[in-house]
Protein backbone atom coordinates (compact mmCIF):
# COMPACT_ATOMS: atom_id res chain seq x y z
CA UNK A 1 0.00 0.00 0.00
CA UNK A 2 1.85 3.49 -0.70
CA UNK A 3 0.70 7.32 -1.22
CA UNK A 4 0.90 7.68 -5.37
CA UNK A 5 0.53 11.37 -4.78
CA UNK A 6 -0.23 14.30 -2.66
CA UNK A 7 -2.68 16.79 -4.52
CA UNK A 8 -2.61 20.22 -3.99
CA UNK A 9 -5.31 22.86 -4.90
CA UNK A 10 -4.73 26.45 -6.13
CA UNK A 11 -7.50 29.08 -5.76
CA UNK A 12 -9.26 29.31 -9.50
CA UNK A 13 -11.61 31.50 -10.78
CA UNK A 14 -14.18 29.08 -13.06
CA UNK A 15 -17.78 30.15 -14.32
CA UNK A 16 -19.14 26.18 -12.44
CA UNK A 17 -18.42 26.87 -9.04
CA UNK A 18 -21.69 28.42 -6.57
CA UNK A 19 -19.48 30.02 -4.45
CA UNK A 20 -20.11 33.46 -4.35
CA UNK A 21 -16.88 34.71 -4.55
CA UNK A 22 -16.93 32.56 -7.89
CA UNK A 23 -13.35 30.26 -7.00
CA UNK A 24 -12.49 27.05 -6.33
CA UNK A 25 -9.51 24.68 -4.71
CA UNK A 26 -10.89 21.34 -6.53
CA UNK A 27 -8.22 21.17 -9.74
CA UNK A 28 -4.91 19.77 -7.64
CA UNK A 29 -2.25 18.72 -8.88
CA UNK A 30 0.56 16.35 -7.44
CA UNK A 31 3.34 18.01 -5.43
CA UNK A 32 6.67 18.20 -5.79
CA UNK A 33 8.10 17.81 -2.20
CA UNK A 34 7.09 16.97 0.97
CA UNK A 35 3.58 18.26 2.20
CA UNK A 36 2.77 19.43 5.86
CA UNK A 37 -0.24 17.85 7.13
CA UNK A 38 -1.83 19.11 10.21
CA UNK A 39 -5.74 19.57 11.45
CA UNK A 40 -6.81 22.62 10.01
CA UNK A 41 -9.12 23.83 12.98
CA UNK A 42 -12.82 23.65 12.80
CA UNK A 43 -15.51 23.47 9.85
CA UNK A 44 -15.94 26.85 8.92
CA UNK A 45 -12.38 28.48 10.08
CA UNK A 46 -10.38 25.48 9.16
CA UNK A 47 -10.05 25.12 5.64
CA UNK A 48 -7.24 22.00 4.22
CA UNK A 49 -5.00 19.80 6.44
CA UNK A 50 -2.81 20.39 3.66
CA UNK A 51 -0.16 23.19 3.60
CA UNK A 52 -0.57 24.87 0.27
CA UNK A 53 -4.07 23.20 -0.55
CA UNK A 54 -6.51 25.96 -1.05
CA UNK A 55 -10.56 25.44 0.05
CA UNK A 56 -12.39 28.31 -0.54
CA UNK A 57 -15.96 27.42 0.37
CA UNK A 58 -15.07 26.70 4.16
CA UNK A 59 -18.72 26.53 5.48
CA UNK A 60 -19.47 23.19 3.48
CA UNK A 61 -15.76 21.84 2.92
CA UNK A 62 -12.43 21.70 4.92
CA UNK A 63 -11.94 21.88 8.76
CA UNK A 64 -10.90 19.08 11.11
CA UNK A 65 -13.05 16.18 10.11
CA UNK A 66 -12.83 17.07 6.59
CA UNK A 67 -9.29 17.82 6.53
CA UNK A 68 -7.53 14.98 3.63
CA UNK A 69 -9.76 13.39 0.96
CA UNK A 70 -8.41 10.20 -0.19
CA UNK A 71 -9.41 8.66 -3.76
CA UNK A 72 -7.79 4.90 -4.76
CA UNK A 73 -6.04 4.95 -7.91
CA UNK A 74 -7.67 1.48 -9.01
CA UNK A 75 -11.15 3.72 -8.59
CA UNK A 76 -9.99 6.35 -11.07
CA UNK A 77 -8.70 3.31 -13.37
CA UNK A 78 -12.49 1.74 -13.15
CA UNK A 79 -13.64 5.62 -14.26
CA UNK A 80 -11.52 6.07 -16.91
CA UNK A 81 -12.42 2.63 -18.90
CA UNK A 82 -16.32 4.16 -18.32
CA UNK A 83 -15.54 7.97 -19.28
CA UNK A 84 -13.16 6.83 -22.15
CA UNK A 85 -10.24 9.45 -21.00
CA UNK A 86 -7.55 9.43 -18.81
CA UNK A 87 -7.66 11.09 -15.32
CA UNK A 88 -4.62 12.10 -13.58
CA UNK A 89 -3.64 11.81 -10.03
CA UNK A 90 -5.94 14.20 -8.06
CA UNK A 91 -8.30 14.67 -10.84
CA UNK A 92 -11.54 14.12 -8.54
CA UNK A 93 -9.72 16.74 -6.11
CA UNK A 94 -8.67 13.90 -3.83
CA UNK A 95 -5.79 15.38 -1.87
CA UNK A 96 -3.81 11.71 -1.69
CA UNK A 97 -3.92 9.31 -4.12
CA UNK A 98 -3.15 5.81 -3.48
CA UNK A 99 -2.69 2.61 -4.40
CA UNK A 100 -3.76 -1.11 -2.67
CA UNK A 101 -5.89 0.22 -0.48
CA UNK A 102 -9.77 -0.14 -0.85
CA UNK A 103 -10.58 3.41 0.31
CA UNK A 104 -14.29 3.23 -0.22
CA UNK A 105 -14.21 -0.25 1.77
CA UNK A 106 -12.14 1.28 4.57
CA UNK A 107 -14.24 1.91 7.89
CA UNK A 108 -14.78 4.61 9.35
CA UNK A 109 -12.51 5.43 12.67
CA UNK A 110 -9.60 3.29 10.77
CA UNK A 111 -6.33 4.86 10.97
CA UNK A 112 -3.59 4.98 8.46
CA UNK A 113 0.31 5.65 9.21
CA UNK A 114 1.34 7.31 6.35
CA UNK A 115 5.49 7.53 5.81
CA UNK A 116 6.97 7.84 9.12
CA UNK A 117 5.14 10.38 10.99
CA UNK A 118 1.54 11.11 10.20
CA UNK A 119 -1.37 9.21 10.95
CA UNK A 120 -5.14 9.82 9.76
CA UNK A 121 -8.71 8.77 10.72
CA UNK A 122 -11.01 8.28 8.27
CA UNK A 123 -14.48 9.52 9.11
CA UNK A 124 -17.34 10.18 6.43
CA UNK A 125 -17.70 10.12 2.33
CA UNK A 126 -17.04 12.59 -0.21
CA UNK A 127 -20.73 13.81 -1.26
CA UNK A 128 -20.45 15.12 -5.19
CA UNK A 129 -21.28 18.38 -6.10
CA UNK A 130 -22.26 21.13 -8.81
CA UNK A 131 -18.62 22.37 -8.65
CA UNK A 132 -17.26 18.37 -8.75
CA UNK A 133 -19.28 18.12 -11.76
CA UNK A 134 -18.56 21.19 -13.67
CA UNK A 135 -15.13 20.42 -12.76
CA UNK A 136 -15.15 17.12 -14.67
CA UNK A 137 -17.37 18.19 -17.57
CA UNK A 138 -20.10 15.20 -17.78
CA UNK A 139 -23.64 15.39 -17.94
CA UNK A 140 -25.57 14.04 -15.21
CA UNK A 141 -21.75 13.33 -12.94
CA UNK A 142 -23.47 13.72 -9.51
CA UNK A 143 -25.85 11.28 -10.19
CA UNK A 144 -23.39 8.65 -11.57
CA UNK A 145 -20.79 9.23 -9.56
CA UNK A 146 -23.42 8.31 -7.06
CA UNK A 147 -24.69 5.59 -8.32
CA UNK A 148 -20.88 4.03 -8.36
CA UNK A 149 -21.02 3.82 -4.30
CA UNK A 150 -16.95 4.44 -4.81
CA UNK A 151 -16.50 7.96 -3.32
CA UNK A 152 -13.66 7.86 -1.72
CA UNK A 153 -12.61 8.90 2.08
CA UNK A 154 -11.99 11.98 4.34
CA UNK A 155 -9.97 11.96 6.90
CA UNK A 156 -9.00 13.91 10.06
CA UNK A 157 -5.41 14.43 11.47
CA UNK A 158 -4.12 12.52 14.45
CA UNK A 159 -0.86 13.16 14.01
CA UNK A 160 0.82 15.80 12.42
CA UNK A 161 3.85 15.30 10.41
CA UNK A 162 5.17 15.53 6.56
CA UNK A 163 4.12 13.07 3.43
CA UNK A 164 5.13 12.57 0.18
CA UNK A 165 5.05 10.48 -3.10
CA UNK A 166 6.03 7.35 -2.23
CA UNK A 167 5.76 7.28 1.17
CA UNK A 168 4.13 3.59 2.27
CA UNK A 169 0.39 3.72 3.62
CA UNK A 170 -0.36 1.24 7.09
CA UNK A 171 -3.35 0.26 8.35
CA UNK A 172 -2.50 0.61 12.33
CA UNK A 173 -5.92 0.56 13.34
CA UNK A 174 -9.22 -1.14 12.39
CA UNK A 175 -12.56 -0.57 14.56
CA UNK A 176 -15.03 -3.24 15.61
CA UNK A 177 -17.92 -2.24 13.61
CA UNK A 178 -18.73 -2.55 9.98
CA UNK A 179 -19.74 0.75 8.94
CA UNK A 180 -17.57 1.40 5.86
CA UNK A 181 -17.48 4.33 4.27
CA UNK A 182 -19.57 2.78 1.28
CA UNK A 183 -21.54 2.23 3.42
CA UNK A 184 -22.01 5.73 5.44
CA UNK A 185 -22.27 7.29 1.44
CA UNK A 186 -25.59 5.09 0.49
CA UNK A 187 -26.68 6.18 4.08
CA UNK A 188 -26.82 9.55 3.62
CA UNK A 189 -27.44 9.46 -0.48
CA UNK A 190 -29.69 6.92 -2.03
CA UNK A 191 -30.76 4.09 1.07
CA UNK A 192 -31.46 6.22 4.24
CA UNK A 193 -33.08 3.70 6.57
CA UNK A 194 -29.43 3.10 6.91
CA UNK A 195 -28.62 5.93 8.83
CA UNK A 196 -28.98 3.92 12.40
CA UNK A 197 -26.10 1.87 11.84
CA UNK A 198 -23.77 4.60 11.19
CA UNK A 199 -23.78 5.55 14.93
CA UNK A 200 -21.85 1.99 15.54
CA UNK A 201 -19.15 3.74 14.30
CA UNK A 202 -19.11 5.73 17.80
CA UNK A 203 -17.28 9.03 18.50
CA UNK A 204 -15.12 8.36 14.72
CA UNK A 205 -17.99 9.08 12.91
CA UNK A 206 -17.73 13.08 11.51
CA UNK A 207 -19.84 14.70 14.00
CA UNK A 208 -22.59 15.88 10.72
CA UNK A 209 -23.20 12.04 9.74
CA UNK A 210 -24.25 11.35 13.75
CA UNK A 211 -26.19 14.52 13.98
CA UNK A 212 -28.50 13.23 11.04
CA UNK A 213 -28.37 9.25 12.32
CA UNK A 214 -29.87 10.42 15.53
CA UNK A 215 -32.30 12.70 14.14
CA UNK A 216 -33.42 9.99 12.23
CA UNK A 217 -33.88 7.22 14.62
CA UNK A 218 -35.69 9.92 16.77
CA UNK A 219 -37.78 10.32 13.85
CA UNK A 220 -38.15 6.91 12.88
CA UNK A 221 -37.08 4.22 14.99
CA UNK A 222 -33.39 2.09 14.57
CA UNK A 223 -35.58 0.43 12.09
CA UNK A 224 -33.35 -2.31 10.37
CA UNK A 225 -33.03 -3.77 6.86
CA UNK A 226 -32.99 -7.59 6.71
CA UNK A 227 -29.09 -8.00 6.80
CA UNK A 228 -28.80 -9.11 2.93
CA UNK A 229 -30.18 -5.89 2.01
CA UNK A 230 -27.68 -4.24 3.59
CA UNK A 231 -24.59 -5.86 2.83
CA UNK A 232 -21.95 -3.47 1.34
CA UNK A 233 -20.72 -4.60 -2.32
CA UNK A 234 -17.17 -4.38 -3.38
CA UNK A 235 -15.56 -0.53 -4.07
CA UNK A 236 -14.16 -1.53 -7.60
């Protein structure tokens, strides 16, 4: 398992974006060097854990539990045999691209040691966009991207440190619980009478995904599916 690349994001003026101020930080591009990764502070104030990486629409992107998004390389392979073009590292604005590691299988609260110092949770799914799919120029992308269940992680910063290219990715921890992060995306997209098991993903879980579990089951009961119709299919 190893980090292919580390993605970084320059502030861009494009006519796709709805953010006001009319830029965006989603067209990165690998890095050169080494990359400080830290937690950025809070949703809102905290925009990338990424030095260099810009995020310019901080009230619905960045901040702690949103600080690295991770896309597997074998996932943009799968995309480009179905879009019929290539797509280079960081091309879905991941900010670390890897490879041998099922990111969209990985659950959440599991912790990677990437290279020698940092080490990352992973806590929700990347939720597609208007700006994700002007970005990437196809009609009806939110909905397909979607419908591929393969959305890759983010993550939040345990420990601080430098990464780069290269640098070997190690799973140190895995929870007790199977809430993937496949899984937490169909929750909260196209199946949500799944939102009840998210919360056995305990205090990991970005704080957003177990406000809405628990407003649902207050709502509606921990109603369960019968467990075939919940199993979680493979991310590639």
């Amino acid at each position: 398992m190893e980090l292919l690349s580390v993605n970084l994001g320059r502030a861009k003026a494009v006519p796709y974006t709805d953010n006001p101020e009319g830029v965006t930080g989603i067209d990165k591009r690998p890095a050169d060097g080494p990359v400080r990764v830290a937690a950025p502070g809070p949703k809102g104030i905290g925009g990338s854990g990424l030095t260099g990486d810009a995020v310019c629409k901080k009230q619905h992107h960045g901040g702690d539990d949103q600080a690295v998004y991770a896309m597997a390389r074998e996932d943009l392979d799968a995309w480009e045999g179905e879009l019929g073009r290539s797509l280079a590292n960081g091309a879905f604005g991941e900010n670390l691209t890897t490879r041998g590691i099922d990111v969209s299988g990985a659950l959440i609260g599991e912790r990677w040691r990437i290279g020698p110092e940092v080490v990352l949770e992973v806590t929700s799914a990347r939720i597609p966009c208007g700006t994700f799919q002007g970005h990437m120029d196809e009609k009806r992308w939110v909905k397909r991207f979607t419908q591929k269940g393969a959305p890759g992680a983010y993550l939040r910063v345990i420990q601080p440190g430098e990464i780069r290219t290269g640098d070997p990715v190690e799973i140190v921890h895995r929870p007790d619980h199977d809430v993937t992060v496949a899984l937490a995306f169909r929750a909260i997209t196209t199946e949500r009478p799944l939102q009840p098991r998210l919360l056995a993903a305990g205090e990991a879980l970005h704080p957003e995904l177990r406000k809405w579990a628990l407003a649902y089951v207050e709502k509606h009961g921990a109603r369960r599916r019968p467990p075939q119709a919940d199993a979680v299919g493979p991310g590639h």
